[in-house]
C-alpha atoms as a PDB file:
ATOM      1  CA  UNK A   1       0.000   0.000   0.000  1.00  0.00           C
ATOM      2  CA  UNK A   2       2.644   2.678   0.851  1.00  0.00           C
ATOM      3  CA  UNK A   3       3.970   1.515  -2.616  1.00  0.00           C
ATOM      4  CA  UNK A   4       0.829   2.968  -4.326  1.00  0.00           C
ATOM      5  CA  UNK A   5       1.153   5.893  -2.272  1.00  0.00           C
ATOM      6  CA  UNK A   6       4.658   6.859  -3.129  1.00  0.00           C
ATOM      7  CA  UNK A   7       3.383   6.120  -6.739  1.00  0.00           C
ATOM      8  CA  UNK A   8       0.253   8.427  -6.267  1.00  0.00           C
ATOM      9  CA  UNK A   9       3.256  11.156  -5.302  1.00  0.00           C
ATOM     10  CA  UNK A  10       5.312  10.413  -8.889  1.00  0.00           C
ATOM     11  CA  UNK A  11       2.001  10.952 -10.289  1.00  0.00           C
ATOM     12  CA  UNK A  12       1.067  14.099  -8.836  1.00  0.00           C
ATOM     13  CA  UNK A  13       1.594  17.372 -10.140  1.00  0.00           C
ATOM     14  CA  UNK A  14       4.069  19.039  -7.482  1.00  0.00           C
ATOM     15  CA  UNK A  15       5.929  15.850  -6.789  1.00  0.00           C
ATOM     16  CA  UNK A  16       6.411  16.972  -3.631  1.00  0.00           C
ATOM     17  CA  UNK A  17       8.656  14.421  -1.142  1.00  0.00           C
ATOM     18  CA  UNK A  18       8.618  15.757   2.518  1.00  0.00           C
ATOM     19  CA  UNK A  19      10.750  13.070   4.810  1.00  0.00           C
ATOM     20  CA  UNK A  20       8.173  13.455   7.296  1.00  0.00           C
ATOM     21  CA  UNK A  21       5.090  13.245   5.431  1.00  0.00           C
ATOM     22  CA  UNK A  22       6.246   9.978   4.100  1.00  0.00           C
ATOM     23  CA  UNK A  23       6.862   8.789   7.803  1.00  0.00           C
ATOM     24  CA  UNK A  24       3.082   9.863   8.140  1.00  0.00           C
ATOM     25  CA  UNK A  25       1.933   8.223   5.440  1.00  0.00           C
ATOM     26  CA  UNK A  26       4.024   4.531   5.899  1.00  0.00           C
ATOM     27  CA  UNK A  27       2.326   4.720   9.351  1.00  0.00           C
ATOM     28  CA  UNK A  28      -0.794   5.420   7.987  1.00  0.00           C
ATOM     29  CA  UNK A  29      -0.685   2.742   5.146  1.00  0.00           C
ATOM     30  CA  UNK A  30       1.103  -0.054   7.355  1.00  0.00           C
ATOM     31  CA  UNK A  31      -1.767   0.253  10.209  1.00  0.00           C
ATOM     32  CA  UNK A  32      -4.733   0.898   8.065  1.00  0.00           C
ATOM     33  CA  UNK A  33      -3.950  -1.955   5.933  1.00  0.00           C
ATOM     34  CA  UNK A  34      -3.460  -4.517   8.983  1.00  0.00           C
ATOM     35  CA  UNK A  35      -6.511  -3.177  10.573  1.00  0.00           C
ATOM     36  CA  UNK A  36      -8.337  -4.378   7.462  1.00  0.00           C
ATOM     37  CA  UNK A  37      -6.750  -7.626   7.647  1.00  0.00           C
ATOM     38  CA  UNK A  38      -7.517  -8.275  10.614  1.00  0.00           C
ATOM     39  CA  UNK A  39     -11.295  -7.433  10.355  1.00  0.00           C
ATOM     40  CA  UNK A  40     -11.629  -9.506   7.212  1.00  0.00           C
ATOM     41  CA  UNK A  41      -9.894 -12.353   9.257  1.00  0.00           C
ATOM     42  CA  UNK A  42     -12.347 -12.010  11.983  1.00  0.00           C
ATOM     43  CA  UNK A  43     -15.451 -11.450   9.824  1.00  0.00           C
ATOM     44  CA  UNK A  44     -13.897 -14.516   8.109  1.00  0.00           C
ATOM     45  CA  UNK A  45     -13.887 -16.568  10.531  1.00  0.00           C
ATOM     46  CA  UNK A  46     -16.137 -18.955  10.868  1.00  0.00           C
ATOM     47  CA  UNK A  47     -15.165 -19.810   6.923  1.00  0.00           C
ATOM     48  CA  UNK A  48     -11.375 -20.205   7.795  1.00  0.00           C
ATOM     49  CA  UNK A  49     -12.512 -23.136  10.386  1.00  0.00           C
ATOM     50  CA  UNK A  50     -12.685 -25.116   7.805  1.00  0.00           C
ATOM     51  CA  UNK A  51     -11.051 -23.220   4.576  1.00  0.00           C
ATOM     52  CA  UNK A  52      -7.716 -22.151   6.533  1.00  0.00           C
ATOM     53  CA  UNK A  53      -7.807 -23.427  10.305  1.00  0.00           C
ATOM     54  CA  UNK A  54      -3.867 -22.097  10.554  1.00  0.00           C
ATOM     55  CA  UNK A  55      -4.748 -18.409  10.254  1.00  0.00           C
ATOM     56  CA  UNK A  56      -4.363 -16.516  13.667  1.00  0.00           C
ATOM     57  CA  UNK A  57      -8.151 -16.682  14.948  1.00  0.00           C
ATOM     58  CA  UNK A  58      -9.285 -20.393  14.075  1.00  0.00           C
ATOM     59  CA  UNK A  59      -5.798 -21.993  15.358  1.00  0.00           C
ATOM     60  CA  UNK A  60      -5.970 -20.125  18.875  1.00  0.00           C
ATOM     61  CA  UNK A  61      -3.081 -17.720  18.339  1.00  0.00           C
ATOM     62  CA  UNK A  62      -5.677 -15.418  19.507  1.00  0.00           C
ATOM     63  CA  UNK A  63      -9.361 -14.617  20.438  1.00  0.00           C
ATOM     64  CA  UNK A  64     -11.820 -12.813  18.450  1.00  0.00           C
ATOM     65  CA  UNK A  65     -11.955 -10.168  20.777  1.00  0.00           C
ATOM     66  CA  UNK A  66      -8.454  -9.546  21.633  1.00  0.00           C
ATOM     67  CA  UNK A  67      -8.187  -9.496  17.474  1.00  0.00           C
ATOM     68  CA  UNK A  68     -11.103  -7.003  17.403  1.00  0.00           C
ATOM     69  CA  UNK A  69      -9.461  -4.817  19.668  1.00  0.00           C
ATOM     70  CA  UNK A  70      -5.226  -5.290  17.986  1.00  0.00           C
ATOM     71  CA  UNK A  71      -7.431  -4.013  15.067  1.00  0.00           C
ATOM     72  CA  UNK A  72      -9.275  -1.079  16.158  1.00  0.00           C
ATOM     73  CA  UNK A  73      -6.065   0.371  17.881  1.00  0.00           C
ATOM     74  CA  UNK A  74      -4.061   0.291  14.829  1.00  0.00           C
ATOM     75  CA  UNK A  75      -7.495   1.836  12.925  1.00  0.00           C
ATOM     76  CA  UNK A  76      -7.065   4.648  15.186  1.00  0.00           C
ATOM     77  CA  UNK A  77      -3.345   4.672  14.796  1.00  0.00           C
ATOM     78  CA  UNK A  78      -3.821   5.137  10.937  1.00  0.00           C
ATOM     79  CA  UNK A  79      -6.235   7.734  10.854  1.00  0.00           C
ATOM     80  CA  UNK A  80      -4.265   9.797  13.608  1.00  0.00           C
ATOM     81  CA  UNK A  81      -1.478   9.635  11.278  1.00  0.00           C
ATOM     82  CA  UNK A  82      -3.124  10.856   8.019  1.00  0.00           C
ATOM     83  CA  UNK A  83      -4.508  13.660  10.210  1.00  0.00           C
ATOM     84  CA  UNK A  84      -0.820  14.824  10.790  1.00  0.00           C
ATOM     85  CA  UNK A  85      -0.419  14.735   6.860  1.00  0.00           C
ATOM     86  CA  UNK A  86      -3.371  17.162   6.554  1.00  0.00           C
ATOM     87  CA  UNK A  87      -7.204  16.856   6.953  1.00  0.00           C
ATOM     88  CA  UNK A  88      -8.235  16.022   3.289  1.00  0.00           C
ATOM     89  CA  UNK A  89      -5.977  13.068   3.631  1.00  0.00           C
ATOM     90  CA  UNK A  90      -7.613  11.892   6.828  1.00  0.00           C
ATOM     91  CA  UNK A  91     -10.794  12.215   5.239  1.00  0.00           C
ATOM     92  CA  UNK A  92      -9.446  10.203   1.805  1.00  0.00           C
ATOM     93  CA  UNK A  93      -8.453   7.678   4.444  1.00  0.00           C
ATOM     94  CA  UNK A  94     -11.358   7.680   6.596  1.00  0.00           C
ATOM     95  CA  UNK A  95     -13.431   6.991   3.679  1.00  0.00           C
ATOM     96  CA  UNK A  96     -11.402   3.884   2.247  1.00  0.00           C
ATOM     97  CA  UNK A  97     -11.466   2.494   6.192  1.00  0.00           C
ATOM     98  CA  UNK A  98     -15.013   2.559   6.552  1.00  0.00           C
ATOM     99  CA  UNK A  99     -15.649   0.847   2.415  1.00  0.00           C
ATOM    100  CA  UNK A 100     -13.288  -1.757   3.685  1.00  0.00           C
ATOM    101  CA  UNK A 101     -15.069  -2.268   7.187  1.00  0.00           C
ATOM    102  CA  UNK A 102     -18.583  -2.438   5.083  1.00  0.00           C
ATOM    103  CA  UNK A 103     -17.193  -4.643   2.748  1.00  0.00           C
ATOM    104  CA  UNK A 104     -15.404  -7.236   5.304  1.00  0.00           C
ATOM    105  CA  UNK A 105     -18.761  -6.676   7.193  1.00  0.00           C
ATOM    106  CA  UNK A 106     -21.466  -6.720   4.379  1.00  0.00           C
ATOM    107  CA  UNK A 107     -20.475  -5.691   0.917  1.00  0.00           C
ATOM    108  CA  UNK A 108     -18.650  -8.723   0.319  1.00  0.00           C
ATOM    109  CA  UNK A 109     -21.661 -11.078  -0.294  1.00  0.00           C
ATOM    110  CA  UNK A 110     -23.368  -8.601  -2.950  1.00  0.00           C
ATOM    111  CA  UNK A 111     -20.843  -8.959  -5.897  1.00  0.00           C
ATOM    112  CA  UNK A 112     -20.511  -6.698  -8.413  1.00  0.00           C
ATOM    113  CA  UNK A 113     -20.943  -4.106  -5.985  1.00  0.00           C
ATOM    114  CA  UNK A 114     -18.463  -5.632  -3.625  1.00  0.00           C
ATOM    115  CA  UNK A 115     -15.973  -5.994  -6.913  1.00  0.00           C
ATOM    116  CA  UNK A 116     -16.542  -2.358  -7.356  1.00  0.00           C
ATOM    117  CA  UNK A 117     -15.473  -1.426  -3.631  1.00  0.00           C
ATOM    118  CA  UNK A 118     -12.432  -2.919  -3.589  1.00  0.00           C
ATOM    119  CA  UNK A 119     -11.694  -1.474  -6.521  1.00  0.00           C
ATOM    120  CA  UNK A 120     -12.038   1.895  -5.451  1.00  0.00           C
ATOM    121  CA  UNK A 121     -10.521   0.725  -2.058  1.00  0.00           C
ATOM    122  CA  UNK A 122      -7.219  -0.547  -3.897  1.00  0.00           C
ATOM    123  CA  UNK A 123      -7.096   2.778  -6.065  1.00  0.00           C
ATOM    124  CA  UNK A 124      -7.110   4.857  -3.123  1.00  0.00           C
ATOM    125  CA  UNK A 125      -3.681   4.827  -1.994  1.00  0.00           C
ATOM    126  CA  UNK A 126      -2.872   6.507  -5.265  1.00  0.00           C
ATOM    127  CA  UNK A 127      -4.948   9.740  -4.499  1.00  0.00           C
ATOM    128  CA  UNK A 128      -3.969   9.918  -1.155  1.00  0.00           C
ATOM    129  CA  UNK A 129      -0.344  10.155  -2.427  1.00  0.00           C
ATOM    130  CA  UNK A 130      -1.169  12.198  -5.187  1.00  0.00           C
ATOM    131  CA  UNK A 131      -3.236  14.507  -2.718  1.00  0.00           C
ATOM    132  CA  UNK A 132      -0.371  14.384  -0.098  1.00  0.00           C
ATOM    133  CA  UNK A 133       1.990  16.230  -3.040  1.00  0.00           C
ATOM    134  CA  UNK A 134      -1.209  18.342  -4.932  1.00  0.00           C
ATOM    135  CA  UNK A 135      -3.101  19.633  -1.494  1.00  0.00           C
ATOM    136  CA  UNK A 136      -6.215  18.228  -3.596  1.00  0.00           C
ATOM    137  CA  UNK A 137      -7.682  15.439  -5.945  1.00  0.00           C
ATOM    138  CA  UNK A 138      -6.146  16.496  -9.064  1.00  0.00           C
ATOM    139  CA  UNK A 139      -8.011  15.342 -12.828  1.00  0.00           C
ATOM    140  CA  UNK A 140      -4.421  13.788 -13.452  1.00  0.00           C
ATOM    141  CA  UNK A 141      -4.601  11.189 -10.343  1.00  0.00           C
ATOM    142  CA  UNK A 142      -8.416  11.057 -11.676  1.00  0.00           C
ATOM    143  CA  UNK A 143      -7.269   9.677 -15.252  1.00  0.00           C
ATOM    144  CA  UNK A 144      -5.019   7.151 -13.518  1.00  0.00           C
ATOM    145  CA  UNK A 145      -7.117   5.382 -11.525  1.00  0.00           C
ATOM    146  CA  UNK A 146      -9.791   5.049 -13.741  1.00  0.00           C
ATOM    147  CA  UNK A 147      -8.173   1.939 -15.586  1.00  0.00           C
ATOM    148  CA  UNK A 148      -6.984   0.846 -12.125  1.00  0.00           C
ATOM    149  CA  UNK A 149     -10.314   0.822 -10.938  1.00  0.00           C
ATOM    150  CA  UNK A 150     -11.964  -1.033 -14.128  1.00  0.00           C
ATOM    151  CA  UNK A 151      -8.868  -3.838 -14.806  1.00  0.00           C
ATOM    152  CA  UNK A 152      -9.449  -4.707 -10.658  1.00  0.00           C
ATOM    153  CA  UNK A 153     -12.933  -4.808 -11.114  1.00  0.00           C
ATOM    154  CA  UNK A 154     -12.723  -7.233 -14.048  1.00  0.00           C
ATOM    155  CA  UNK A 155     -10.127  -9.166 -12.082  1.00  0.00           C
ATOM    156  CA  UNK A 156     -12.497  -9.400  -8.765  1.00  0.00           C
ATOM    157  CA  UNK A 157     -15.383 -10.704 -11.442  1.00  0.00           C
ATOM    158  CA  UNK A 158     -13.126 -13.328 -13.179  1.00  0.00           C
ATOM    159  CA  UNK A 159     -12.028 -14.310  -9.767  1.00  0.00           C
ATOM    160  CA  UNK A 160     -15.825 -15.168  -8.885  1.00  0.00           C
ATOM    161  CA  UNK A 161     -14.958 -17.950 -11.198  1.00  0.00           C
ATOM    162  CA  UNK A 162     -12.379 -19.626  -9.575  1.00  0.00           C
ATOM    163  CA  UNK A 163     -14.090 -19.108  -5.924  1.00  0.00           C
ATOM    164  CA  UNK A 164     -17.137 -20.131  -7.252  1.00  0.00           C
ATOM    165  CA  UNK A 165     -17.201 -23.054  -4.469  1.00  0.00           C
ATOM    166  CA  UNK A 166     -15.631 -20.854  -1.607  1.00  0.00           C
ATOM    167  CA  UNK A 167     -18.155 -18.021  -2.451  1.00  0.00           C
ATOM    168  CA  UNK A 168     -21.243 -20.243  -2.194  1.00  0.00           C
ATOM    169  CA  UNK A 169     -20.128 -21.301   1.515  1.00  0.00           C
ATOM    170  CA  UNK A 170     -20.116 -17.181   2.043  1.00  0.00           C
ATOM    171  CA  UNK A 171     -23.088 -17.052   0.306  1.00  0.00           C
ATOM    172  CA  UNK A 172     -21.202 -14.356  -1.791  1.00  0.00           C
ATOM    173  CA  UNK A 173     -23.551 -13.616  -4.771  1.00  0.00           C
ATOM    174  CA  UNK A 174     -21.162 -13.358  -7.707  1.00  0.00           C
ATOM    175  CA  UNK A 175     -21.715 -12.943 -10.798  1.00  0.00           C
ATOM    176  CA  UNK A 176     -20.417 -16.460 -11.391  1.00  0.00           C
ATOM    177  CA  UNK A 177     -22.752 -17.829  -8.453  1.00  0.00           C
ATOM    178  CA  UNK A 178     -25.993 -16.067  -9.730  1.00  0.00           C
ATOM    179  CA  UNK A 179     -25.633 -15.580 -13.735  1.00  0.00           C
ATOM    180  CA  UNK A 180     -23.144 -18.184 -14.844  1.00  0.00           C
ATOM    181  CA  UNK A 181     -18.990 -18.423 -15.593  1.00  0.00           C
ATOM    182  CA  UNK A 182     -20.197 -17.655 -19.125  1.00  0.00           C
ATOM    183  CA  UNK A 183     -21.660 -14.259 -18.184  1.00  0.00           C
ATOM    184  CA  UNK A 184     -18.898 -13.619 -15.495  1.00  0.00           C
ATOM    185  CA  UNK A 185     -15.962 -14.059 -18.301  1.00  0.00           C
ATOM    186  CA  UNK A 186     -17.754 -11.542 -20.637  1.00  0.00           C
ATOM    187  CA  UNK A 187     -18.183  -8.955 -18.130  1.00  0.00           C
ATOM    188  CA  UNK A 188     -15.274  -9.240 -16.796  1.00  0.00           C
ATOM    189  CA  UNK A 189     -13.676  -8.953 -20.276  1.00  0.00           C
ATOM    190  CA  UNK A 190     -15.581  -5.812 -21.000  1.00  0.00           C
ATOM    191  CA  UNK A 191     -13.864  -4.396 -18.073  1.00  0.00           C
ATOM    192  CA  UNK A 192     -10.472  -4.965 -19.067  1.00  0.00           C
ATOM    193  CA  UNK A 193     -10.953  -3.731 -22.575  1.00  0.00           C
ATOM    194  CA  UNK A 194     -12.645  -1.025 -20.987  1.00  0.00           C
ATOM    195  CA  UNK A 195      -9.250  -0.234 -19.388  1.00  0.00           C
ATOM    196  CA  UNK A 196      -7.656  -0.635 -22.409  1.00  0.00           C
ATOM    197  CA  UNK A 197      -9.820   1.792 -24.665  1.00  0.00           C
ATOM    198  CA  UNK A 198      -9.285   4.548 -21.691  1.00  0.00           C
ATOM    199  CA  UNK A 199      -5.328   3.773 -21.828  1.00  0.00           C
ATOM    200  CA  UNK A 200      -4.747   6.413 -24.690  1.00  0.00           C
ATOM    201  CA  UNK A 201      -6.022   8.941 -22.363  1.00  0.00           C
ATOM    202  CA  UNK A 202      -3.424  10.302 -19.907  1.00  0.00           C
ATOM    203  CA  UNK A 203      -1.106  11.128 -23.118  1.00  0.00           C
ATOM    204  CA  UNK A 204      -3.583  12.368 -25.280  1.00  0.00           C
ATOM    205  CA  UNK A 205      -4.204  14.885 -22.599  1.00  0.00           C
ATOM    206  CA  UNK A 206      -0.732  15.696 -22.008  1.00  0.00           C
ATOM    207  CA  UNK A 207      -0.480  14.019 -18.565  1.00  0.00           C
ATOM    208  CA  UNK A 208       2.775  11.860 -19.599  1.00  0.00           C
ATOM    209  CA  UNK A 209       5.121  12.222 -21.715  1.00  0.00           C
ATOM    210  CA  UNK A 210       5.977   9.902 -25.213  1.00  0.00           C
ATOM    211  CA  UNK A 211       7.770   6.810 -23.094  1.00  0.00           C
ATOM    212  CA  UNK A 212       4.667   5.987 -21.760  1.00  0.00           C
ATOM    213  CA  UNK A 213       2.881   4.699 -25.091  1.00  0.00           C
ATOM    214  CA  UNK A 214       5.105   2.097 -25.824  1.00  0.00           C
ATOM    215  CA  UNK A 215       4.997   0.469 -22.098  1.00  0.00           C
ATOM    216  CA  UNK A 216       1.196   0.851 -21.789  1.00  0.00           C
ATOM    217  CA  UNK A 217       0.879  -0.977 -25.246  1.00  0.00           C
ATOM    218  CA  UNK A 218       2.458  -4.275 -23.298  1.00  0.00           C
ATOM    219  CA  UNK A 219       0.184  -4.176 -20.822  1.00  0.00           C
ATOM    220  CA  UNK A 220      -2.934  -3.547 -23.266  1.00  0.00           C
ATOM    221  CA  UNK A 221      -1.740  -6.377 -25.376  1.00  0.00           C
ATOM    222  CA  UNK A 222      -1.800  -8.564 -21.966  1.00  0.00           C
ATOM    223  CA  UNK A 223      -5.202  -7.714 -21.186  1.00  0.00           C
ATOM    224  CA  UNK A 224      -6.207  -8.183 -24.454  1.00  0.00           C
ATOM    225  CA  UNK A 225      -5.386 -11.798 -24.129  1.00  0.00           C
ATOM    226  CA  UNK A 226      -6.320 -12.720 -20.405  1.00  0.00           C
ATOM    227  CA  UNK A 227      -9.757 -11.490 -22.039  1.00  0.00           C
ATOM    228  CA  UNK A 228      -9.728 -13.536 -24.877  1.00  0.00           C
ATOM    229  CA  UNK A 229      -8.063 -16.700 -23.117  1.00  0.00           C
ATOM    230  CA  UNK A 230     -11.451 -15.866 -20.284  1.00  0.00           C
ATOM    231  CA  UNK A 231     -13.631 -15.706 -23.006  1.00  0.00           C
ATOM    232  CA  UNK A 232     -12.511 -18.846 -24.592  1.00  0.00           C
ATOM    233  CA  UNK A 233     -12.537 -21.113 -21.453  1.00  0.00           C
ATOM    234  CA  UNK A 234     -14.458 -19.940 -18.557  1.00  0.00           C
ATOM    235  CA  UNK A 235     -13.130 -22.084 -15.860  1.00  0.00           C
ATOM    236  CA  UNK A 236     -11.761 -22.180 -12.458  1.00  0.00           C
ATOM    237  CA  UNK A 237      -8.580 -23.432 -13.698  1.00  0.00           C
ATOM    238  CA  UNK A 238      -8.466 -20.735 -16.244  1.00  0.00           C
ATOM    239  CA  UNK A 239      -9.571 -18.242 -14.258  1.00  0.00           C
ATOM    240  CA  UNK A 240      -7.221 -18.580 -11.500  1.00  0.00           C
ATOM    241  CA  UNK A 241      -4.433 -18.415 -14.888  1.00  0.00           C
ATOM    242  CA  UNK A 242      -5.751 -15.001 -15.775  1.00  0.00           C
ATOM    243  CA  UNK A 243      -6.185 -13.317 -12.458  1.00  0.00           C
ATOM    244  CA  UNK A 244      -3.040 -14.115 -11.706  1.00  0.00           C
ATOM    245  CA  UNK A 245      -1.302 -12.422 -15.275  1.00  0.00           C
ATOM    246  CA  UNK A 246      -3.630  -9.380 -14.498  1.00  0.00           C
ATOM    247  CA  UNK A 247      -1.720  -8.649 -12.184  1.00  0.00           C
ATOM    248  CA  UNK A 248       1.551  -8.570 -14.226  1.00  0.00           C
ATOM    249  CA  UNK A 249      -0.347  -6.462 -17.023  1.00  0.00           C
ATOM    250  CA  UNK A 250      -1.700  -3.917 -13.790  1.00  0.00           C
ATOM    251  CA  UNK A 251       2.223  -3.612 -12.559  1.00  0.00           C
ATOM    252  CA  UNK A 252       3.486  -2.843 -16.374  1.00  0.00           C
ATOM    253  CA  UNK A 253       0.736  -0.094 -16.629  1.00  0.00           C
ATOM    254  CA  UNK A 254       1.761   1.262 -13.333  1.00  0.00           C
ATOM    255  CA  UNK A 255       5.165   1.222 -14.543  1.00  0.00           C
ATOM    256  CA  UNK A 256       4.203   3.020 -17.903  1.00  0.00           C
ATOM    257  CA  UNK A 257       2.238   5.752 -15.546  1.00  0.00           C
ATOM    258  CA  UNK A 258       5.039   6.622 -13.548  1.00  0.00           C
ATOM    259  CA  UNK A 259       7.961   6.322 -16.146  1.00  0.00           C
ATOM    260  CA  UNK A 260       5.818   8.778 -18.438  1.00  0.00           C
ATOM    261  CA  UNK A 261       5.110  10.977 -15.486  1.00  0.00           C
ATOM    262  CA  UNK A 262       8.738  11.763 -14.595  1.00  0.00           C
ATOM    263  CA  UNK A 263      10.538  11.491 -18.196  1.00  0.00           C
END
């Protein structure tokens, strides 16, 4: 996460490093993000008794409670931090804590809008870095994050497919649970061309410089293929394949974004 911030900084107009800041803003990442953990682990819990009895809570290492409360200290560590940065940050970071507490708590079972949250959870960290530098949530962070947010969202559908069995002991209602792997592969396909249509974007509007066409192109090539190799053969097998490569094709973009924001 404090990755994403630093890269949210490259991205921003000013640039702007400050050595304390950045101390800020690891605290604020490294707590916020194990506070989440640990809720989803808790909310989890009852699952992981039988999916993943060694994780913390279901082997004993420690009670609900005591992890209830390990969490909620560091949530209030976190957000104390980003305060320090400034207030707009606290309130960019407030607002991704509480869509990750709804989501561990609720939002997780209603799929596509689930996808969509931690979608807009995991592009966060790049606006609050970018905000950090800016003072404010600048239309260049905006056209960055807007392929972030649809290539995770079509990664969180095609993973429906391979959790298809998990989800259904969740009751998570995925697109793969309630309209088929079929459906679930096309959608999320249309999501990562999506992503790839909006690509062109950032340079056409003079956000990044030349370096970052060629670099992007890689990555759009990539999704174009995890799309059609979904689209071909729906399954879990499959699916688990292509999540997996998004991920590659998401880290070469990021790459392109922040090599054609500082060259």
């Amino acid at each position: 996460m404090f990755l994403a911030v630093l890269s949210g900084i490259v991205l921003s107009y000013e640039k702007n490093i400050n050595p304390t800041t950045l101390l800020y803003a690891f605290i604020t990442a490294f707590t916020l993000n194990g506070s989440s953990m640990i809720f989803n682990d808790y909310f989890d819990r009852e699952v992981d008794k039988v999916n993943a009895p060694h994780r913390p809570i279901p082997s004993g290492l420690i009670s609900p409670m005591n992890a209830v409360v390990y969490a909620f200290i560091l949530g209030v560590v976190g957000l104390a931090s980003s305060y320090m940065i400034s207030f707009t940050c606290m309130m960019i970071a407030t607002a991704s804590y509480i869509a990750t507490l709804l989501y561990n708590m609720r939002l997780k079972r209603t799929g596509l809008l689930g996808n969509l949250i931690v979608s807009i959870v995991v592009a966060t960290p790049f606006i609050f870095g970018s905000t950090m530098s800016d003072g404010y949530v600048s239309e260049r962070i905006i056209a960055f994050i807007i392929p972030v947010i649809l290539s995770n969202t079509g990664r969180e559908v095609i993973k429906g497919i391979a959790d298809v069995e998990g989800d259904a002991v969740r009751n998570v209602m995925s697109i793969a649970r309630t309209k088929g792997l079929k459906k679930a592969a096309e959608i999320g396909a249309i999501l990562y061309l999506s992503a790839v249509a909006f690509s062109p974007i950032p340079y056409l509007l003079n956000y990044v410089s030349e370096i970052y066409l060629p670099i992007v192109l890689i990555a759009d090539a990539g999704f174009i293929d995890s799309s059609r190799s979904i689209l071909k053969k729906p399954t879990r097998e499959n699916a688990l394949k292509v999540k997996n490569q998004t991920l590659l094709w998401m880290l070469i973009a990021l790459i392109a974004f922040i090599l054609g924001g500082l060259l």
